[in-house]
C-alpha atoms as a PDB file:
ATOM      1  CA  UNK A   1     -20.348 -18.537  63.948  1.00  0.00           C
ATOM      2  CA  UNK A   2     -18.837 -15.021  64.002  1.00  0.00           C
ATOM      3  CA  UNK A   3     -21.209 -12.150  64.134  1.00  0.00           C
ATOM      4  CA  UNK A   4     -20.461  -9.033  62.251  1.00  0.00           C
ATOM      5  CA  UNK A   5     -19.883  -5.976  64.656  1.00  0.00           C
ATOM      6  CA  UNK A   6     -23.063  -3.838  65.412  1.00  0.00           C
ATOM      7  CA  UNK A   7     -23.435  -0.120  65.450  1.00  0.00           C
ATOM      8  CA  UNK A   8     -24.648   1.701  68.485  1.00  0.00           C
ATOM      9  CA  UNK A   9     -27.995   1.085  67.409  1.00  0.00           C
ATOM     10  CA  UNK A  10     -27.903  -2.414  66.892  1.00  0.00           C
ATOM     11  CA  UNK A  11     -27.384  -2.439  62.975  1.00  0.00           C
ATOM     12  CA  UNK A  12     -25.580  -4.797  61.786  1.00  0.00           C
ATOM     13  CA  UNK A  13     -22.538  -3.308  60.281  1.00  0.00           C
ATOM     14  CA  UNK A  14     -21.798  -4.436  56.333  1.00  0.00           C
ATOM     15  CA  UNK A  15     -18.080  -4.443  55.562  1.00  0.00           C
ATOM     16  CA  UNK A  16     -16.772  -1.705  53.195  1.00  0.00           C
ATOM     17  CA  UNK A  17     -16.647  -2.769  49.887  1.00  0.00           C
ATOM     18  CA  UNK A  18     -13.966  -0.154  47.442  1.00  0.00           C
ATOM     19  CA  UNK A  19     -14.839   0.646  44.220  1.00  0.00           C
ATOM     20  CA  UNK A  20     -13.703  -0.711  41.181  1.00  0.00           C
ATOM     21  CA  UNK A  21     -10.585   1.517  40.103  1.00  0.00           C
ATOM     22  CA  UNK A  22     -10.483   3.279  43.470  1.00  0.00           C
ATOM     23  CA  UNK A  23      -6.865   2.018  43.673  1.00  0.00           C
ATOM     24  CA  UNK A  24      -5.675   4.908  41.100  1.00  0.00           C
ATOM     25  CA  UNK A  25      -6.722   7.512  42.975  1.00  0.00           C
ATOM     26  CA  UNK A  26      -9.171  10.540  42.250  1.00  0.00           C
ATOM     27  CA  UNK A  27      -7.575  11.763  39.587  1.00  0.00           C
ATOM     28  CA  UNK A  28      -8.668   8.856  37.669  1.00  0.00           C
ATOM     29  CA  UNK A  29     -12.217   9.834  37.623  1.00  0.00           C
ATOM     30  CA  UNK A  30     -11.502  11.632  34.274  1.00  0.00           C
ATOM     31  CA  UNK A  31      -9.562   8.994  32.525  1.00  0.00           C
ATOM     32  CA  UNK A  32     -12.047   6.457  33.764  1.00  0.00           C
ATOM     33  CA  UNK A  33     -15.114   8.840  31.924  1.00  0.00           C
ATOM     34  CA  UNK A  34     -12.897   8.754  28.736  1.00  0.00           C
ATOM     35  CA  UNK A  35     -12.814   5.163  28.777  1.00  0.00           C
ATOM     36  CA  UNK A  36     -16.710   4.937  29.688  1.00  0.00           C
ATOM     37  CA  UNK A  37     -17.077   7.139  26.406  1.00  0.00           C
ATOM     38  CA  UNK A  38     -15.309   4.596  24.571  1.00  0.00           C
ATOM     39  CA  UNK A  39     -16.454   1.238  26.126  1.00  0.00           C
ATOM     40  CA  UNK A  40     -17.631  -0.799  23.727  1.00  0.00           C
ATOM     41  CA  UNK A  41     -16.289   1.020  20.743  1.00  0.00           C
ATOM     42  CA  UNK A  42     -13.142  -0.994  20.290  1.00  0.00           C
ATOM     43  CA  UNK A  43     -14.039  -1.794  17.182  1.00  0.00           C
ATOM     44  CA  UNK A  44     -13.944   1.658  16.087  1.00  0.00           C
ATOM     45  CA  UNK A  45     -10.948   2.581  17.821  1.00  0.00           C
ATOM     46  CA  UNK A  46      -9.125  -0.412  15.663  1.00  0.00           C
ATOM     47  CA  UNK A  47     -10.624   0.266  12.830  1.00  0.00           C
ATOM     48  CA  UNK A  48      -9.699   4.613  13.466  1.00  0.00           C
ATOM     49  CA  UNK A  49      -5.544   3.140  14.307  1.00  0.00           C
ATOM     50  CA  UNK A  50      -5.385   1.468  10.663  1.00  0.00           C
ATOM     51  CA  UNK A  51      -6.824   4.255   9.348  1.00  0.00           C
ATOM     52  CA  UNK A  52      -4.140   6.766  11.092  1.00  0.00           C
ATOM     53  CA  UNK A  53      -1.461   3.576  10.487  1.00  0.00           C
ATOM     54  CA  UNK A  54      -2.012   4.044   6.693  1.00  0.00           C
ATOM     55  CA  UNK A  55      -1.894   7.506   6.537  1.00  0.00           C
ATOM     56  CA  UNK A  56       1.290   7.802   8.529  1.00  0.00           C
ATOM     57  CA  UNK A  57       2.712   5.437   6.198  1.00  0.00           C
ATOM     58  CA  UNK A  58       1.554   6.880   3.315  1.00  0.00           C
ATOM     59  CA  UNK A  59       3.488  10.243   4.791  1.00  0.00           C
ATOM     60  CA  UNK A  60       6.435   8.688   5.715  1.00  0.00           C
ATOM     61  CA  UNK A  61       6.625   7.253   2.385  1.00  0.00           C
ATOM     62  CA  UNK A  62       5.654  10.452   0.045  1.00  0.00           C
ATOM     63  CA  UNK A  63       8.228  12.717   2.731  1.00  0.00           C
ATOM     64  CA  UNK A  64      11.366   9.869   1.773  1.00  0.00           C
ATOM     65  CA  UNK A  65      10.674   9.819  -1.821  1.00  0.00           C
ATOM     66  CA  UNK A  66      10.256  13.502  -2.238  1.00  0.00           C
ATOM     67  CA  UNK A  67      13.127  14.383  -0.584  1.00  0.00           C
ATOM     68  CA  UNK A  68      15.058  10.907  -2.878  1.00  0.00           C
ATOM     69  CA  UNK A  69      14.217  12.106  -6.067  1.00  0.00           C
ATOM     70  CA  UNK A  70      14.722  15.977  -5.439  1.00  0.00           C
ATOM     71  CA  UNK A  71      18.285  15.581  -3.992  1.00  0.00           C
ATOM     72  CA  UNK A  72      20.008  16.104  -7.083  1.00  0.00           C
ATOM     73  CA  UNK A  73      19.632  19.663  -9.332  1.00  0.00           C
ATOM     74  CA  UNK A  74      21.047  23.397  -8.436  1.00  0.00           C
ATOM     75  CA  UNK A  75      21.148  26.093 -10.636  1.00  0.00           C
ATOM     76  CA  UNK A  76      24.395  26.710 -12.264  1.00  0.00           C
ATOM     77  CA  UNK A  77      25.601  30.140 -11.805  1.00  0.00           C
ATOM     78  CA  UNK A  78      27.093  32.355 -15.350  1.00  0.00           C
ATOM     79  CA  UNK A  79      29.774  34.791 -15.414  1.00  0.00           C
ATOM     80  CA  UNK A  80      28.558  38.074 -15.314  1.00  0.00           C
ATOM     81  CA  UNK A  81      24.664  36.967 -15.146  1.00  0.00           C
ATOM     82  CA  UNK A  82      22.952  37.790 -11.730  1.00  0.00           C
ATOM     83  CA  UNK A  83      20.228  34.270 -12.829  1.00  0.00           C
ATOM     84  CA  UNK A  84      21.545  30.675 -12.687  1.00  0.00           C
ATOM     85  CA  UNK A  85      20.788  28.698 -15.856  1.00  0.00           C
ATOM     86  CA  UNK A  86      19.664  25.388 -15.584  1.00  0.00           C
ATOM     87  CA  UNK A  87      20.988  21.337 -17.445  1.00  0.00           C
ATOM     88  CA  UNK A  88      18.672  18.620 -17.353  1.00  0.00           C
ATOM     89  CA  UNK A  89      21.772  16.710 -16.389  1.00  0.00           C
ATOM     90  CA  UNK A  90      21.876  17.590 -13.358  1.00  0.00           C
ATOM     91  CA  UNK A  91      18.579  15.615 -11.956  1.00  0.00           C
ATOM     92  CA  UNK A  92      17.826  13.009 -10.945  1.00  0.00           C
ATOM     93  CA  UNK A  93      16.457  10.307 -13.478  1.00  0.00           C
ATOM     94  CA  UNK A  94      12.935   9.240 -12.424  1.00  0.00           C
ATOM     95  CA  UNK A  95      12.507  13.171 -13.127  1.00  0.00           C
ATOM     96  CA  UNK A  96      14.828  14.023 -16.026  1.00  0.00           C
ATOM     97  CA  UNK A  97      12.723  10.752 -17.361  1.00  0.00           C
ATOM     98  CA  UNK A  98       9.507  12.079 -16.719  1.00  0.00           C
ATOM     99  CA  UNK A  99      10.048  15.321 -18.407  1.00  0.00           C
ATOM    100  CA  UNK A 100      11.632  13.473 -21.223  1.00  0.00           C
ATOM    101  CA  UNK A 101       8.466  11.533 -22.557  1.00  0.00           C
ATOM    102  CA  UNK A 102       7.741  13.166 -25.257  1.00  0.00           C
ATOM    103  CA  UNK A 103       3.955  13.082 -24.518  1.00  0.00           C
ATOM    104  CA  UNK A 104       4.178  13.904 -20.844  1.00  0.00           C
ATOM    105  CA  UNK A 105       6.438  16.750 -22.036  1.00  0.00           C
ATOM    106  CA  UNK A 106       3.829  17.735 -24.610  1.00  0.00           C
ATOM    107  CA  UNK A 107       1.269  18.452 -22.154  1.00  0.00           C
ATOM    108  CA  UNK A 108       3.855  20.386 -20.220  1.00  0.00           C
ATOM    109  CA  UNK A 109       4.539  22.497 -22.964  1.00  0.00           C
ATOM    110  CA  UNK A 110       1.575  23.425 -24.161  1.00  0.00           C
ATOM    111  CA  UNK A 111       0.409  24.382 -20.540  1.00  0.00           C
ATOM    112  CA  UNK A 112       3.466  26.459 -20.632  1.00  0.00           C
ATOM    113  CA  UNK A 113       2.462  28.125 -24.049  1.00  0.00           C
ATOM    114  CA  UNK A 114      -1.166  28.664 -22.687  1.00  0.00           C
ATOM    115  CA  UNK A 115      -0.218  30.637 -19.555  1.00  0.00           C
ATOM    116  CA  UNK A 116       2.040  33.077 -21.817  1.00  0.00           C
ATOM    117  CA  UNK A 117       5.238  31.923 -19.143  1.00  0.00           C
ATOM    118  CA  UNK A 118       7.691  34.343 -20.724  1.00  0.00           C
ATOM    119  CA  UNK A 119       4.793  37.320 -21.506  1.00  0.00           C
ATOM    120  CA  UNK A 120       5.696  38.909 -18.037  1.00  0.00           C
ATOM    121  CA  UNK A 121       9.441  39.078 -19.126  1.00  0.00           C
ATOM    122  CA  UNK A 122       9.259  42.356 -21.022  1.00  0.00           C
ATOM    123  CA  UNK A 123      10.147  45.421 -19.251  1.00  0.00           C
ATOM    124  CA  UNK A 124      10.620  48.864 -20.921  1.00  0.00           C
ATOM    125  CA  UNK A 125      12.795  52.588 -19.766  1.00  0.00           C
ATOM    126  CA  UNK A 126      11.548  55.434 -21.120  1.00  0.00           C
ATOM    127  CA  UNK A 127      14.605  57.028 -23.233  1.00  0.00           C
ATOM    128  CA  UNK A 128      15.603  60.265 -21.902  1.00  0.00           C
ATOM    129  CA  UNK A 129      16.278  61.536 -25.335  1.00  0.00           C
ATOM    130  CA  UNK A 130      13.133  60.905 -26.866  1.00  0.00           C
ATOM    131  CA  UNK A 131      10.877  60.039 -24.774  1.00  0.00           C
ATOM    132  CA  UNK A 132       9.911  56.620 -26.304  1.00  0.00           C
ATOM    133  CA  UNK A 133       9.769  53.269 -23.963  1.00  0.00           C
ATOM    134  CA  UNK A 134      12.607  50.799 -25.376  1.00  0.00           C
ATOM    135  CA  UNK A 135      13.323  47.567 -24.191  1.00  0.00           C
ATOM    136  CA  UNK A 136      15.567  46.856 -20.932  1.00  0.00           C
ATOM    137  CA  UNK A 137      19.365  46.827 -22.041  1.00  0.00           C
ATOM    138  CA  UNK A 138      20.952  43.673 -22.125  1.00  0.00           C
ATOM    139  CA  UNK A 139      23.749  44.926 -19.067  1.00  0.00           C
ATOM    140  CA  UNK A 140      20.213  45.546 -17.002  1.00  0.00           C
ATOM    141  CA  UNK A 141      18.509  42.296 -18.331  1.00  0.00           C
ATOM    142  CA  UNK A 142      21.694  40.424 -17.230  1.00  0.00           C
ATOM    143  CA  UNK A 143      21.242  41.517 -13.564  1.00  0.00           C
ATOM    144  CA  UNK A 144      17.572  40.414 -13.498  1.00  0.00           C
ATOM    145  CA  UNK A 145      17.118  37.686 -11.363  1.00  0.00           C
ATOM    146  CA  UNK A 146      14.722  34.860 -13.315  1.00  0.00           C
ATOM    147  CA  UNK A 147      12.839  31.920 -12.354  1.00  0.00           C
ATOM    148  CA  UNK A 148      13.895  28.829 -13.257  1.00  0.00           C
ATOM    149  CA  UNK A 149      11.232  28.832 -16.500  1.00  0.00           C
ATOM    150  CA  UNK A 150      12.459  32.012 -17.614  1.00  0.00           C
ATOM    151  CA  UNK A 151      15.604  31.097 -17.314  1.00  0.00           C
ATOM    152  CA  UNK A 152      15.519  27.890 -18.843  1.00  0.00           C
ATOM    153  CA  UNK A 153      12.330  28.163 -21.393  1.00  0.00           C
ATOM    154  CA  UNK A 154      12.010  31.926 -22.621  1.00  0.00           C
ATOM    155  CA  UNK A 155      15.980  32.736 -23.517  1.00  0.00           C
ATOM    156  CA  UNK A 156      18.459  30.917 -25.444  1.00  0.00           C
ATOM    157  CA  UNK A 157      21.348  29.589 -23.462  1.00  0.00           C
ATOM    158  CA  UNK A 158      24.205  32.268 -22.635  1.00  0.00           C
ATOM    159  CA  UNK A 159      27.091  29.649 -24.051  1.00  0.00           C
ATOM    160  CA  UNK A 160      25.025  30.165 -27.367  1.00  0.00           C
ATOM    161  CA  UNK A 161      26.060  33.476 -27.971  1.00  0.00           C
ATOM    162  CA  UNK A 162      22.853  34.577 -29.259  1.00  0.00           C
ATOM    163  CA  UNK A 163      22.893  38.410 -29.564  1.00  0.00           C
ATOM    164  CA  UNK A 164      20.488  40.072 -27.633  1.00  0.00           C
ATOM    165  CA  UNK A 165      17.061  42.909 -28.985  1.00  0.00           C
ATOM    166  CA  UNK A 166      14.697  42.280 -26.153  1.00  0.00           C
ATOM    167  CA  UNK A 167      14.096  39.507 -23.300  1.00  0.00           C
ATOM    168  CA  UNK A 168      12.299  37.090 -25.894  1.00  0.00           C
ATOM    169  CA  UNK A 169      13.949  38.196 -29.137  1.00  0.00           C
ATOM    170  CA  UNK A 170      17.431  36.727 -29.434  1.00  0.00           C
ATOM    171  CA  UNK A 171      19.693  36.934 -32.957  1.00  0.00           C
ATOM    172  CA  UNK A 172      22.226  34.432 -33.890  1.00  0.00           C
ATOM    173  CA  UNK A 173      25.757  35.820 -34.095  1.00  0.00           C
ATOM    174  CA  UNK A 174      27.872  35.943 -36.842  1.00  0.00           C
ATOM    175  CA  UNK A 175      30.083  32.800 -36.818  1.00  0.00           C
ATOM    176  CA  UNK A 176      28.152  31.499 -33.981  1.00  0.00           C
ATOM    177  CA  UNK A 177      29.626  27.847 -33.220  1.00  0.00           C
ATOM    178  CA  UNK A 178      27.120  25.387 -31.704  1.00  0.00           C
ATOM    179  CA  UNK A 179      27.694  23.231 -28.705  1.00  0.00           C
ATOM    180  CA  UNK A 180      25.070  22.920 -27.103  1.00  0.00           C
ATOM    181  CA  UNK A 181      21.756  21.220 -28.699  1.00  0.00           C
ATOM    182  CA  UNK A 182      19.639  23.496 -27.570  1.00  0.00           C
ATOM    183  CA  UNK A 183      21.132  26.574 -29.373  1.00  0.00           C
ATOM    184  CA  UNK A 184      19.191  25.020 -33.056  1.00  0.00           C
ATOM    185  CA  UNK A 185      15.895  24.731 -30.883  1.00  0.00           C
ATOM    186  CA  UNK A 186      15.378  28.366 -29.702  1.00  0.00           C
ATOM    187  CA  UNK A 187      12.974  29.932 -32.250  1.00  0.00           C
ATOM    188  CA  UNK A 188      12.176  33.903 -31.867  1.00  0.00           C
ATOM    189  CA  UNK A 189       8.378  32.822 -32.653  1.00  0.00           C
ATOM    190  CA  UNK A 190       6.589  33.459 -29.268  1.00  0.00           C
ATOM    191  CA  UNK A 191       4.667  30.121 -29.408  1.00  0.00           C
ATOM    192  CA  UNK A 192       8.108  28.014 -29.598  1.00  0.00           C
ATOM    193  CA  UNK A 193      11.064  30.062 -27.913  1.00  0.00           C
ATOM    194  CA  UNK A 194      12.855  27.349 -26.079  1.00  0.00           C
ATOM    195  CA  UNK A 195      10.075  25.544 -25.144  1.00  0.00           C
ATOM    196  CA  UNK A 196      11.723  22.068 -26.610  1.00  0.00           C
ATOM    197  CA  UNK A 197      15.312  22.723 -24.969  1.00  0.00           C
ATOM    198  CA  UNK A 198      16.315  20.563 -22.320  1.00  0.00           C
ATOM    199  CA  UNK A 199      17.195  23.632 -20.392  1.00  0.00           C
ATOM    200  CA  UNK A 200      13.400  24.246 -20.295  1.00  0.00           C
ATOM    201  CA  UNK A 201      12.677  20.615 -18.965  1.00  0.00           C
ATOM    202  CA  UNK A 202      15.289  22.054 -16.514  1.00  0.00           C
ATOM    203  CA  UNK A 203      13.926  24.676 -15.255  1.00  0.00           C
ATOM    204  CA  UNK A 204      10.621  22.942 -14.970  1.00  0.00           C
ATOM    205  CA  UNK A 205      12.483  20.409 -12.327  1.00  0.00           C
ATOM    206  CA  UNK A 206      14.133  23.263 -10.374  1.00  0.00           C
ATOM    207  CA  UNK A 207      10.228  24.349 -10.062  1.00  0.00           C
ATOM    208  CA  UNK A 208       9.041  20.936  -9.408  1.00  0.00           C
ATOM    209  CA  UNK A 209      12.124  20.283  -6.622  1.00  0.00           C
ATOM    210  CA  UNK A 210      11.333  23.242  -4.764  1.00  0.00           C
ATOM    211  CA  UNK A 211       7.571  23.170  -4.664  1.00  0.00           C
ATOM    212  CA  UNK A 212       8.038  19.251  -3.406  1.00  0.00           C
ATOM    213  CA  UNK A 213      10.800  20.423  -0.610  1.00  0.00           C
ATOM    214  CA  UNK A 214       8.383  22.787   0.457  1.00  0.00           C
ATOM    215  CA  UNK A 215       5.259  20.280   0.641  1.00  0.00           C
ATOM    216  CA  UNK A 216       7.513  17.979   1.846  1.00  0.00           C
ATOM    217  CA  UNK A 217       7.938  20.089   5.170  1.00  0.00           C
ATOM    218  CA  UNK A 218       4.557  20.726   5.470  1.00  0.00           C
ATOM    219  CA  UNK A 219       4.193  17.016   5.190  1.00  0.00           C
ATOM    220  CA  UNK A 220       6.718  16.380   7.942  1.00  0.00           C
ATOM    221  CA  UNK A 221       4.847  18.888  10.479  1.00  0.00           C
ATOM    222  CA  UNK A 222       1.418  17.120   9.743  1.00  0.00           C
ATOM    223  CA  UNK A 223       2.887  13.770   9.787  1.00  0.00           C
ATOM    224  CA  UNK A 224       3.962  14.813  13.956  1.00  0.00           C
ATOM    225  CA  UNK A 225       0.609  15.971  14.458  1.00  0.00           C
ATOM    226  CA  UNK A 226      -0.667  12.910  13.273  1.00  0.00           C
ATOM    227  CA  UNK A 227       1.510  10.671  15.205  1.00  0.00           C
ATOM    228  CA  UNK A 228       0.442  12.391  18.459  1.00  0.00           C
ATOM    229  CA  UNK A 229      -3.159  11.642  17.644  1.00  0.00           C
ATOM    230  CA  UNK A 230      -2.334   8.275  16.870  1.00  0.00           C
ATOM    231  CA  UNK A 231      -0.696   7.399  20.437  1.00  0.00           C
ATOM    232  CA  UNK A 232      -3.263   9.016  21.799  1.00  0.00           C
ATOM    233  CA  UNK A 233      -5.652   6.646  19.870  1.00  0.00           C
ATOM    234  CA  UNK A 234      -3.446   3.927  21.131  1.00  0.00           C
ATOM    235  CA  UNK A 235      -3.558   4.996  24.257  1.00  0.00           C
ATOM    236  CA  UNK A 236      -7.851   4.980  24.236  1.00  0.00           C
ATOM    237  CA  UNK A 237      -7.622   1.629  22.638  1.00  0.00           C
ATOM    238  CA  UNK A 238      -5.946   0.137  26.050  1.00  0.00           C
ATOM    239  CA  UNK A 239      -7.960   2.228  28.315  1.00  0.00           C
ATOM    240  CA  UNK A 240     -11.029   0.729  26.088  1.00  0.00           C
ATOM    241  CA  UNK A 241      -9.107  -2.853  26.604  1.00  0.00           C
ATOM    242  CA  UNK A 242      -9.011  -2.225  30.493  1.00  0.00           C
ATOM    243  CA  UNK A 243     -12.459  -0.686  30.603  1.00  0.00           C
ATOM    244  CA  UNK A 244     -13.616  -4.335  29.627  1.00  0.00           C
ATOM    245  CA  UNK A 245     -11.301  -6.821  31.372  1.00  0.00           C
ATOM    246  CA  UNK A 246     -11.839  -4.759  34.975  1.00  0.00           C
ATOM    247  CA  UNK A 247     -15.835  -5.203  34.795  1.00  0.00           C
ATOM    248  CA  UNK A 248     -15.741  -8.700  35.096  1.00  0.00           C
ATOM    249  CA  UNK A 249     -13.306  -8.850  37.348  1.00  0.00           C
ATOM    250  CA  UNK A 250     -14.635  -5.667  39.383  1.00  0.00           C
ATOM    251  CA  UNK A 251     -18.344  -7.529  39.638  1.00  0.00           C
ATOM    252  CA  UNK A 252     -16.675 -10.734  40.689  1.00  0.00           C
ATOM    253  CA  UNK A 253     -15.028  -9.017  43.819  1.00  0.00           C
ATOM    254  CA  UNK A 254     -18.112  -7.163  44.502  1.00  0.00           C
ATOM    255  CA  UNK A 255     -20.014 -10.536  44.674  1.00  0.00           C
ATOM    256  CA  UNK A 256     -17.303 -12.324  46.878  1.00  0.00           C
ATOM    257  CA  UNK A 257     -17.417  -9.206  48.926  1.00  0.00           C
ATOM    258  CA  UNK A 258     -21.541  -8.909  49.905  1.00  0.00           C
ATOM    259  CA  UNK A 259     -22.568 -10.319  52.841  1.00  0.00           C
ATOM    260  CA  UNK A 260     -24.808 -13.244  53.136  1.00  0.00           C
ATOM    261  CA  UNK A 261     -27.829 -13.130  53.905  1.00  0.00           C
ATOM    262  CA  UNK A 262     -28.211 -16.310  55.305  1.00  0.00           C
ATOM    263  CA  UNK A 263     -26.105 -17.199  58.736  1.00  0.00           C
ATOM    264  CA  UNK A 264     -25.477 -20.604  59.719  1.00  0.00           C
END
């Protein structure tokens, strides 16, 4: 039988046994320590990925639909006005249905009559003649540049050709002809203006499209972040994986590769 080398001082010398992993080098010393930290916590590593899986595709599903149903509307642009005015035509229809329900649009209404929309319209010039503060004329009020719901919800349509006193008081002109159905549902009473007009649901989308294309770009910039975090879950769910198929197989080299004791 062979005998193992000796040392100068008549040791026996053991053969070297490498470590488990030593094969990727030193730099692996910290990935190994992140897998330690997660050894035996596979279970919450799958259970973190379906988590981050659903909210990705909840993301990815909210961002597509967003941007789907808020494709379609622009403000239309009037001679000689510096606002665009607004036609529920021009939407798309899950919205221009929404806003249509006459009980969904109730609630909209109302919340529009409770925060006094149109109260910050008014603006006043002190005449230089008298002294007195008059309302804006109509060549300034023309070059004011409205929201959509002021456009659309606290003025009578410009192809109405209402005659104008003061931002929220309009006057029908003489031999007025009607086109458009939402010249016989502006009302000079504060608490109904054109709240009912279509060209108020309007201008309640334009709002609605551009607060959703905004959100919707957040949504893309936290659905990146959140894809990073979930490879780099995936990537702690192998490690975790490895972690536990190398410790059998480490201890079953170690065991092939120490000594005997016994020599025969």
């Amino acid at each position: 039988m062979a005998e193992h080398p000796r040392g100068d001082d008549g040791v026996p010398t053991l053969p070297a046994v490498a470590a488990p992993g030593h094969r990727r080098g030193a730099h692996g010393g910290v990935a190994r320590g992140l897998r330690g930290a997660c050894y035996r916590l596979t279970w919450l590593l799958r259970l973190y990925l379906f988590a981050m899986f659903l909210i990705v595709a909840a993301l990815v599903f909210f961002v597509i639909f967003a941007f789907a149903v808020t494709d379609r509307g622009h403000g239309q642009v009037v001679l000689n006005r510096a606002f665009l005015e607004y036609q529920l035509s021009d939407y798309s229809g899950w919205l221009r249905d929404r806003v249509s329900d006459p009980g969904y649009w109730a609630r909209i209404s109302a919340c529009l009559r409770d925060t006094h929309a149109c109260k910050h319209m008014a603006r006043y010039v002190r005449d230089p003649n008298t002294g007195l503060l008059l309302p804006e004329s109509q060549d300034m009020f023309s070059q004011r540049d409205l929201s959509p719901i002021e456009s659309g919800c606290c003025k009578p349509p410009t192809s109405c050709g209402y005659t104008y006193v003061n931002e929220t008081l309009w006057n029908a002109g003489a031999g007025m002809v009607v086109t458009d159905p939402d010249c016989v549902q502006w009302s000079n009473d504060q608490q109904v203006l054109c709240f009912q007009c279509d060209s108020c649901r309007a201008g309640v989308l334009a709002t609605i499209r551009h607060s959703w294309r905004k959100v919707s770009v957040i949504n893309i910039v936290v659905l990146i972040i959140i894809v990073i975090f979930y490879v780099v879950g995936c990537a702690a769910y192998r490690n975790a994986k490895m972690v536990e198929n190398d410790e059998s197989f480490g201890m079953a080299r170690m065991t092939k590769a120490q000594p005997s004791r016994f020599q025969f």
